[in-house]
C-alpha atoms as a PDB file:
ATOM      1  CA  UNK A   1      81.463 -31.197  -8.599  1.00  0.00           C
ATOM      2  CA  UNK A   2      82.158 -27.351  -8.707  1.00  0.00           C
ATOM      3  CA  UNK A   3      80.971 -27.363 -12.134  1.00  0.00           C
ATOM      4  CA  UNK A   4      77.882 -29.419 -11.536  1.00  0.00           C
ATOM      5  CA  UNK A   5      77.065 -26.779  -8.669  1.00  0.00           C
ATOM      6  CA  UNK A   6      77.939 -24.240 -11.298  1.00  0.00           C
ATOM      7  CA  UNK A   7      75.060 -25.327 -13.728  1.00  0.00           C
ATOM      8  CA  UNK A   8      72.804 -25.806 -11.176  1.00  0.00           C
ATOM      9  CA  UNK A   9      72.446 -22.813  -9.670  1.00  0.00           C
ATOM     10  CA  UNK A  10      72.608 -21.045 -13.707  1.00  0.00           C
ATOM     11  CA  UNK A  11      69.235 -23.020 -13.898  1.00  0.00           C
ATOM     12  CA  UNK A  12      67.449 -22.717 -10.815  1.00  0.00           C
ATOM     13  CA  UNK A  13      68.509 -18.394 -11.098  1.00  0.00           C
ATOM     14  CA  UNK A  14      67.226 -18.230 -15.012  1.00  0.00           C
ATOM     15  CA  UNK A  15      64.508 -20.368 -14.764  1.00  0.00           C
ATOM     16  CA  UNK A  16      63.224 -18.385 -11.278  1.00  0.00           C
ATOM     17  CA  UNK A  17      63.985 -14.791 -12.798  1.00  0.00           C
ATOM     18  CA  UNK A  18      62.474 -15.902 -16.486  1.00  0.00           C
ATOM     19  CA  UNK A  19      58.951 -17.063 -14.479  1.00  0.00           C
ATOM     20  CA  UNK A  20      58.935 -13.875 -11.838  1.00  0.00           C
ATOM     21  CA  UNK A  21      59.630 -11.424 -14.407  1.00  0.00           C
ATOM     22  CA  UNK A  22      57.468 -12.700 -17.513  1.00  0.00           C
ATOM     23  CA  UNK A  23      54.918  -9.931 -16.945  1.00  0.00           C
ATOM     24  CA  UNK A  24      58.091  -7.797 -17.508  1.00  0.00           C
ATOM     25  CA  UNK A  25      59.463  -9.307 -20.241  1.00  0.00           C
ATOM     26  CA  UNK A  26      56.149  -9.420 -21.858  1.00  0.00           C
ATOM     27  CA  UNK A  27      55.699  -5.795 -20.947  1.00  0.00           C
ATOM     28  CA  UNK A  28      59.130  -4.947 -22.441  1.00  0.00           C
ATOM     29  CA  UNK A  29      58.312  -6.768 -25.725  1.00  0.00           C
ATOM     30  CA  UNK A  30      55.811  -4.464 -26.340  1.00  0.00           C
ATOM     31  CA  UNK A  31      57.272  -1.511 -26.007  1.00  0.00           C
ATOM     32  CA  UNK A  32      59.989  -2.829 -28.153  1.00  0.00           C
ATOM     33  CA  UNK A  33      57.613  -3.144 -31.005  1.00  0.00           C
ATOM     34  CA  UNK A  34      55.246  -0.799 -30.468  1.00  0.00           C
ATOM     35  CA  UNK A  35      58.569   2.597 -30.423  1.00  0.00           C
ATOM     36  CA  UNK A  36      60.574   1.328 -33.594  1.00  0.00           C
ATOM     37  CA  UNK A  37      59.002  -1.081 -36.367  1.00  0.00           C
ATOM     38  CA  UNK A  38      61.032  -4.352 -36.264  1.00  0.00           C
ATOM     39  CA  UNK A  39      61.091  -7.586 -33.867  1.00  0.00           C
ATOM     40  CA  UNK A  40      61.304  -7.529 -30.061  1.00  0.00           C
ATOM     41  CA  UNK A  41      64.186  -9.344 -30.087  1.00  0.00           C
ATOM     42  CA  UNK A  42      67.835  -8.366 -31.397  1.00  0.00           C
ATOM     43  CA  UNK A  43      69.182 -12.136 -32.548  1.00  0.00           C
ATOM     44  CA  UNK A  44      72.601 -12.459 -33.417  1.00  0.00           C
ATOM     45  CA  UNK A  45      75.776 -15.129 -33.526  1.00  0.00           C
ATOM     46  CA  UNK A  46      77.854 -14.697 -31.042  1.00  0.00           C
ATOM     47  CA  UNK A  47      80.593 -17.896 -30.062  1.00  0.00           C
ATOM     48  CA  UNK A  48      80.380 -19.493 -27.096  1.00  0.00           C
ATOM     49  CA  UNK A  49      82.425 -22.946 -24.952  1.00  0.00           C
ATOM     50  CA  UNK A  50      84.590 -24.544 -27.136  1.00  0.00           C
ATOM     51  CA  UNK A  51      84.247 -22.265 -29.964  1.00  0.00           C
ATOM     52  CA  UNK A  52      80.761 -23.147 -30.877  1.00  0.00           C
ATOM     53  CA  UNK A  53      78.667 -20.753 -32.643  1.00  0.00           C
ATOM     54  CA  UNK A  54      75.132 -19.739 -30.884  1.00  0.00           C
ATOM     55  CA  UNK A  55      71.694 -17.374 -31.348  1.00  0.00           C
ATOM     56  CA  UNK A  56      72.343 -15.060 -28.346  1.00  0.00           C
ATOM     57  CA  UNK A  57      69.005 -12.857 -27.896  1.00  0.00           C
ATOM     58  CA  UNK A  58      69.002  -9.624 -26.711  1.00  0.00           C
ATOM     59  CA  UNK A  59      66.075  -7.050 -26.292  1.00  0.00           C
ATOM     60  CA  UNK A  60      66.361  -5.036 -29.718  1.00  0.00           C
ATOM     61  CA  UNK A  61      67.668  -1.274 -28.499  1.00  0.00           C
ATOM     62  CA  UNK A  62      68.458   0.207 -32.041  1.00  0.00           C
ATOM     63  CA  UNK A  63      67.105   0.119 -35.599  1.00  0.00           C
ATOM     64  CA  UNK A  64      67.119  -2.955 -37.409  1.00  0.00           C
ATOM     65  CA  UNK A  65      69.991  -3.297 -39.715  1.00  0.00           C
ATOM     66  CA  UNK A  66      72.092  -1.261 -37.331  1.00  0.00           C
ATOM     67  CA  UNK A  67      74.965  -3.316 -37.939  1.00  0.00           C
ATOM     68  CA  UNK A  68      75.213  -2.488 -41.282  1.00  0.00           C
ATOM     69  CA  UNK A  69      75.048   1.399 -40.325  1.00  0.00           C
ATOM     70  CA  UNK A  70      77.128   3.684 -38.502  1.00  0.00           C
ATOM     71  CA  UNK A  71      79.594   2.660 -36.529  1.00  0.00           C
ATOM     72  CA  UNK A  72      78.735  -1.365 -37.646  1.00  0.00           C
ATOM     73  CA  UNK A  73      79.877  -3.049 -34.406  1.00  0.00           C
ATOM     74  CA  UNK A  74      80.640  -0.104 -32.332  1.00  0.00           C
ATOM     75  CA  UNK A  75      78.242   1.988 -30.438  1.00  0.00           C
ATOM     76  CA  UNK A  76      78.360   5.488 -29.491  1.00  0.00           C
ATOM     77  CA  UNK A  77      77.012   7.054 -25.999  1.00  0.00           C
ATOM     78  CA  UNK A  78      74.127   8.981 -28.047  1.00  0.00           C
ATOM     79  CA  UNK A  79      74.000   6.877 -31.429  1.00  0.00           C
ATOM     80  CA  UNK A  80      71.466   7.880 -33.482  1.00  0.00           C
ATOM     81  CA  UNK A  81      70.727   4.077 -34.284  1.00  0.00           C
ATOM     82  CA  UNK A  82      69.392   3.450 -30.471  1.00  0.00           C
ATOM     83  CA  UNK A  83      65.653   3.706 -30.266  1.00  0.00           C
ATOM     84  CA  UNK A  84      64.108   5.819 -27.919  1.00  0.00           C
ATOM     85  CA  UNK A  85      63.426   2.834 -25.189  1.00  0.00           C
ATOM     86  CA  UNK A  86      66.248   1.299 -26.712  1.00  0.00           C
ATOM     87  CA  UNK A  87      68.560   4.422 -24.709  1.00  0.00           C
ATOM     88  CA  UNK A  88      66.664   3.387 -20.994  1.00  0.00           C
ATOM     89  CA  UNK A  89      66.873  -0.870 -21.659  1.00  0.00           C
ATOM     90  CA  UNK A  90      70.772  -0.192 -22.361  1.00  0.00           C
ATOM     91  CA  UNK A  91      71.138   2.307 -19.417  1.00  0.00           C
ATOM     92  CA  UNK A  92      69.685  -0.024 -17.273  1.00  0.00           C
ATOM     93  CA  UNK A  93      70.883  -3.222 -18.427  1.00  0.00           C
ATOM     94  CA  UNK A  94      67.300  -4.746 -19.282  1.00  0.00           C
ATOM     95  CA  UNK A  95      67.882  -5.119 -22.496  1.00  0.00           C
ATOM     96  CA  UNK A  96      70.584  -8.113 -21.657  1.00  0.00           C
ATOM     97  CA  UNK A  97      67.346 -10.417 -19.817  1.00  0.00           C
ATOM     98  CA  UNK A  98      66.141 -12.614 -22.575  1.00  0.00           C
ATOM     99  CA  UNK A  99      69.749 -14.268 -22.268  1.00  0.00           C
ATOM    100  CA  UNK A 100      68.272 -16.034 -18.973  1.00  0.00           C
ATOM    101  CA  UNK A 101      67.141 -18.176 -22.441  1.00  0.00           C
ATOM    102  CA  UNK A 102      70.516 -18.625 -22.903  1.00  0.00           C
ATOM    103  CA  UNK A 103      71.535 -20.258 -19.846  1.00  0.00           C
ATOM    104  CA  UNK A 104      68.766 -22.642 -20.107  1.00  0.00           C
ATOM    105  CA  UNK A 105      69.600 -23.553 -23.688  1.00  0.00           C
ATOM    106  CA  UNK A 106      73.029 -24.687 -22.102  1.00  0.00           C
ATOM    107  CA  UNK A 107      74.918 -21.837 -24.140  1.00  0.00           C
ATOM    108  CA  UNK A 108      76.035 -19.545 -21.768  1.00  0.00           C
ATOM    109  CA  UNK A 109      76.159 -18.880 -17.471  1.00  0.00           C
ATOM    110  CA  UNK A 110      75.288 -16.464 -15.305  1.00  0.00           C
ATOM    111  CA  UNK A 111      78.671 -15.970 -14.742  1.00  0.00           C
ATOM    112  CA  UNK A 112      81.612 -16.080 -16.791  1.00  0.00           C
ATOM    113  CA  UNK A 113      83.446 -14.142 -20.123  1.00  0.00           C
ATOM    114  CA  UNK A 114      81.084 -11.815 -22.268  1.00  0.00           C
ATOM    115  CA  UNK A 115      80.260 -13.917 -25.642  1.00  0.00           C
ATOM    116  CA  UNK A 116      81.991 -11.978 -28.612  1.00  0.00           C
ATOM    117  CA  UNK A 117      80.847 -12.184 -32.457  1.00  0.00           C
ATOM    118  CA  UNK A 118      82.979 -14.453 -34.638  1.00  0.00           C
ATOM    119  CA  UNK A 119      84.831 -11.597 -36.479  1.00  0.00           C
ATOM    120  CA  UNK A 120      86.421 -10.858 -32.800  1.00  0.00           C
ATOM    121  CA  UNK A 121      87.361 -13.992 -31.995  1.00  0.00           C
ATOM    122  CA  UNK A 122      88.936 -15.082 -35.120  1.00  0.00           C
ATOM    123  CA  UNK A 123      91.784 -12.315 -34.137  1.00  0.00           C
ATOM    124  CA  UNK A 124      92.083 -13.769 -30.946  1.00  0.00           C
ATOM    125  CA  UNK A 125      95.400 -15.254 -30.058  1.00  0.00           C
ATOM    126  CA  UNK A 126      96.344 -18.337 -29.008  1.00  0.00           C
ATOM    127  CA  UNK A 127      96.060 -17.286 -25.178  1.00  0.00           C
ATOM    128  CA  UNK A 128      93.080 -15.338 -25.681  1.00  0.00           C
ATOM    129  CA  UNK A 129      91.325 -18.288 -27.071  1.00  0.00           C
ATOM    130  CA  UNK A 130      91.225 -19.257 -23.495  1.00  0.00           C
ATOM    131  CA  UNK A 131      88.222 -17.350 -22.927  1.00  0.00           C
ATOM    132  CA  UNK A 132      86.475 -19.887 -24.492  1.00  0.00           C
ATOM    133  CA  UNK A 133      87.533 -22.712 -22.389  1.00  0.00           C
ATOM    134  CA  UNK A 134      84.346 -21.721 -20.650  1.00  0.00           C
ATOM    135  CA  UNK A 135      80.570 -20.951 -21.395  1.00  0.00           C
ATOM    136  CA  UNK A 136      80.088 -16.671 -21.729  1.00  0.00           C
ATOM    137  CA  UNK A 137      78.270 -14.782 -19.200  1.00  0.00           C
ATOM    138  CA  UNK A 138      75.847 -12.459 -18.535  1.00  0.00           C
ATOM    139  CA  UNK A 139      78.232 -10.743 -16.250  1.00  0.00           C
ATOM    140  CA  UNK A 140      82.037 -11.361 -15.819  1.00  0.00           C
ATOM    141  CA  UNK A 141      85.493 -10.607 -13.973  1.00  0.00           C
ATOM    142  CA  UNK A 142      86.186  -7.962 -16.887  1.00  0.00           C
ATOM    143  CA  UNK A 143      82.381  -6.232 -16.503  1.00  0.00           C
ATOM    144  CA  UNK A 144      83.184  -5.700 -12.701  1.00  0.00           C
ATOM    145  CA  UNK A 145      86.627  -4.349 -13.581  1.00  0.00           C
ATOM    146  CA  UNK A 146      86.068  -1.367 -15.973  1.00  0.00           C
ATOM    147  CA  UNK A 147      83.384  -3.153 -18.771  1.00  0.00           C
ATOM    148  CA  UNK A 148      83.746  -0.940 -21.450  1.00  0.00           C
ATOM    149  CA  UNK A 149      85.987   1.057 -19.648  1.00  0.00           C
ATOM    150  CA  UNK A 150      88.770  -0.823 -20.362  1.00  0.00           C
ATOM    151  CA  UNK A 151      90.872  -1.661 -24.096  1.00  0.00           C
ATOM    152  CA  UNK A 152      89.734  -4.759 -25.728  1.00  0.00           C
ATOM    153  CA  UNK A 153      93.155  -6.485 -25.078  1.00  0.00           C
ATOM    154  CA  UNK A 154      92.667  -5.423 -21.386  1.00  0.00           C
ATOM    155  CA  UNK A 155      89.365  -7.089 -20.818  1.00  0.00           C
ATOM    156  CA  UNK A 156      90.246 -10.414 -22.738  1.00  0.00           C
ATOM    157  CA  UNK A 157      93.854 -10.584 -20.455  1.00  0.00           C
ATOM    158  CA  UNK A 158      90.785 -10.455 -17.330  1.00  0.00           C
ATOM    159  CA  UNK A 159      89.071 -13.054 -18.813  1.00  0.00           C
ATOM    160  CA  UNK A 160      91.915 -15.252 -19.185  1.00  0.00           C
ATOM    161  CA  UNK A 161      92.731 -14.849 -15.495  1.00  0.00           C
ATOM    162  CA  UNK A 162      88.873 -15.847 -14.693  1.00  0.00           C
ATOM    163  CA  UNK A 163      89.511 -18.799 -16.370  1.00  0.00           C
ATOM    164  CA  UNK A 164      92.518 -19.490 -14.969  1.00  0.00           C
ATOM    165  CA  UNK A 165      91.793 -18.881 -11.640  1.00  0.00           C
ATOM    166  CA  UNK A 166      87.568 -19.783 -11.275  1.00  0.00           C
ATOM    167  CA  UNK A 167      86.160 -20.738  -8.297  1.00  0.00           C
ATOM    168  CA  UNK A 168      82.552 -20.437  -7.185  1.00  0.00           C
ATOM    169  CA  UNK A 169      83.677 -18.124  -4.664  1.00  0.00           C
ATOM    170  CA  UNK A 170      84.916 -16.126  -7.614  1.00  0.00           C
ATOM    171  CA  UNK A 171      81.564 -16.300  -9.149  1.00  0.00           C
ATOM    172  CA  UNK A 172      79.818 -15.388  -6.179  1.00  0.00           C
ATOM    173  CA  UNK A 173      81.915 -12.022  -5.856  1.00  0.00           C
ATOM    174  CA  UNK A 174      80.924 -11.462  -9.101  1.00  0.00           C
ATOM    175  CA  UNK A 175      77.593 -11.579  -8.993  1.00  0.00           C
ATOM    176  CA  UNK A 176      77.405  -9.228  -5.742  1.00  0.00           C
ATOM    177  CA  UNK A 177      79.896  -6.560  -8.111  1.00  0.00           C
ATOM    178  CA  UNK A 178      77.662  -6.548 -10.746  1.00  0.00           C
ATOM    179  CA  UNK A 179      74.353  -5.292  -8.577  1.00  0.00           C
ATOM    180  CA  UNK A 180      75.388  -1.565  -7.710  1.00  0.00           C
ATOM    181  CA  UNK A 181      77.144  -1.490 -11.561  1.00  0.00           C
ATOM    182  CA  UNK A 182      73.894  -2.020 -12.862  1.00  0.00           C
ATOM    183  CA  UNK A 183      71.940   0.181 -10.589  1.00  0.00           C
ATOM    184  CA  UNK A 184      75.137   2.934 -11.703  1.00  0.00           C
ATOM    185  CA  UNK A 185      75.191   2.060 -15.238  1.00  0.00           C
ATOM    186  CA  UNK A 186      79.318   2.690 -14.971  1.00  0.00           C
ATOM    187  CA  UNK A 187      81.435   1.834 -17.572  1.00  0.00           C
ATOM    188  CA  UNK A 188      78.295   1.237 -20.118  1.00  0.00           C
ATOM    189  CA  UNK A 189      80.469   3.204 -22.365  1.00  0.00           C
ATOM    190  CA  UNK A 190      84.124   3.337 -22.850  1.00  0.00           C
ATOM    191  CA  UNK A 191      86.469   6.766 -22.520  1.00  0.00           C
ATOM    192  CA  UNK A 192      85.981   7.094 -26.504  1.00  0.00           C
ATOM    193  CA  UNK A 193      82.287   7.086 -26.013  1.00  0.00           C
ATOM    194  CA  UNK A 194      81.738   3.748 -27.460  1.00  0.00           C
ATOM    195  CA  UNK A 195      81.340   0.392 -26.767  1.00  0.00           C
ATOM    196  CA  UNK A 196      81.399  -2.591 -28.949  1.00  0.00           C
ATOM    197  CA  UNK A 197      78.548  -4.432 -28.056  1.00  0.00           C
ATOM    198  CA  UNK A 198      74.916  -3.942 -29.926  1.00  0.00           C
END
């Protein structure tokens, strides 16, 4: 019943938020486009419940083909692949809305571990693969407890224990953490100056 309760709510939240904030969206979209040639959207494969590969969308913040320069994977604070609006959508989180999509698609919740690329996961240890005993997140129990603050190993082991020990109440807690995070933009960046999350 939890669960059921669990879904629900994912689809009334993304399916109110994607309606109120189309203008936004829209207006983002644009902006997108219109500061760095390429697509609105940044569309990659990330692996979600169960171990099941999905399109997670993102508002596109750096160049396109970023992945393949640099850093690859990792992100620094002032990366010369982020676009100019691409530095204020990451700052402020923005860029993470078109994964309201996401929920309603069934491939990931409101709440739960961040979704990791298939690379990461195939290191991932037989524990660790608990983390995908449940769909990813938006938000999580490791984004409220240091985000990129914290080692890799580190915010897997807290994503583990969310499995282990979810609840809505858990959830809930959660989601009221992850407000004045956002508004602070801590841990967007880890102690190294990177994060590993395009």
């Amino acid at each position: 019943m939890a669960r059921t309760v669990k879904r629900a709510f994912d689809l009334v939240v993304a399916a109110g938020l994607l309606a109120l904030l189309a203008p936004l969206l829209v207006a983002i979209a644009v902006v997108v486009r219109l500061d760095s040639a390429g697509p609105a959207l940044f569309v990659s494969e990330r692996v979600g419940r169960g171990g099941r590969i999905f399109r997670f969308y993102k508002f596109r913040t750096m160049v396109v083909g970023a992945e393949r320069l640099g850093r690859g994977l990792e992100v620094e604070k002032d990366d010369p692949r982020i676009t100019r609006i691409g530095a204020f959508l990451r700052r402020t989180s923005l860029d993470e809305l078109p994964q309201l999509l996401n929920i309603l698609k069934g491939e990931m919740s409101l709440v739960g571990p961040r979704p990791t690329v298939p690379s990461q996961v195939a290191r991932y240890t037989e524990r660790q693969r608990r983390r995908l005993d449940v769909a990813p997140g938006v938000t999580g129990w490791a984004q409220v407890n240091g985000r990129n603050l914290l080692s890799w190993p580190e915010r897997i082991e807290l994503d583990v224990w969310y499995v282990e020990n979810w609840s809505l109440a858990l959830d809930a807690q959660i989601l009221l953490r992850t407000v004045p995070l956002v508004l602070r933009g801590r841990g967007l960046y880890g102690n190294d100056g990177a994060t590993h999350d395009l």
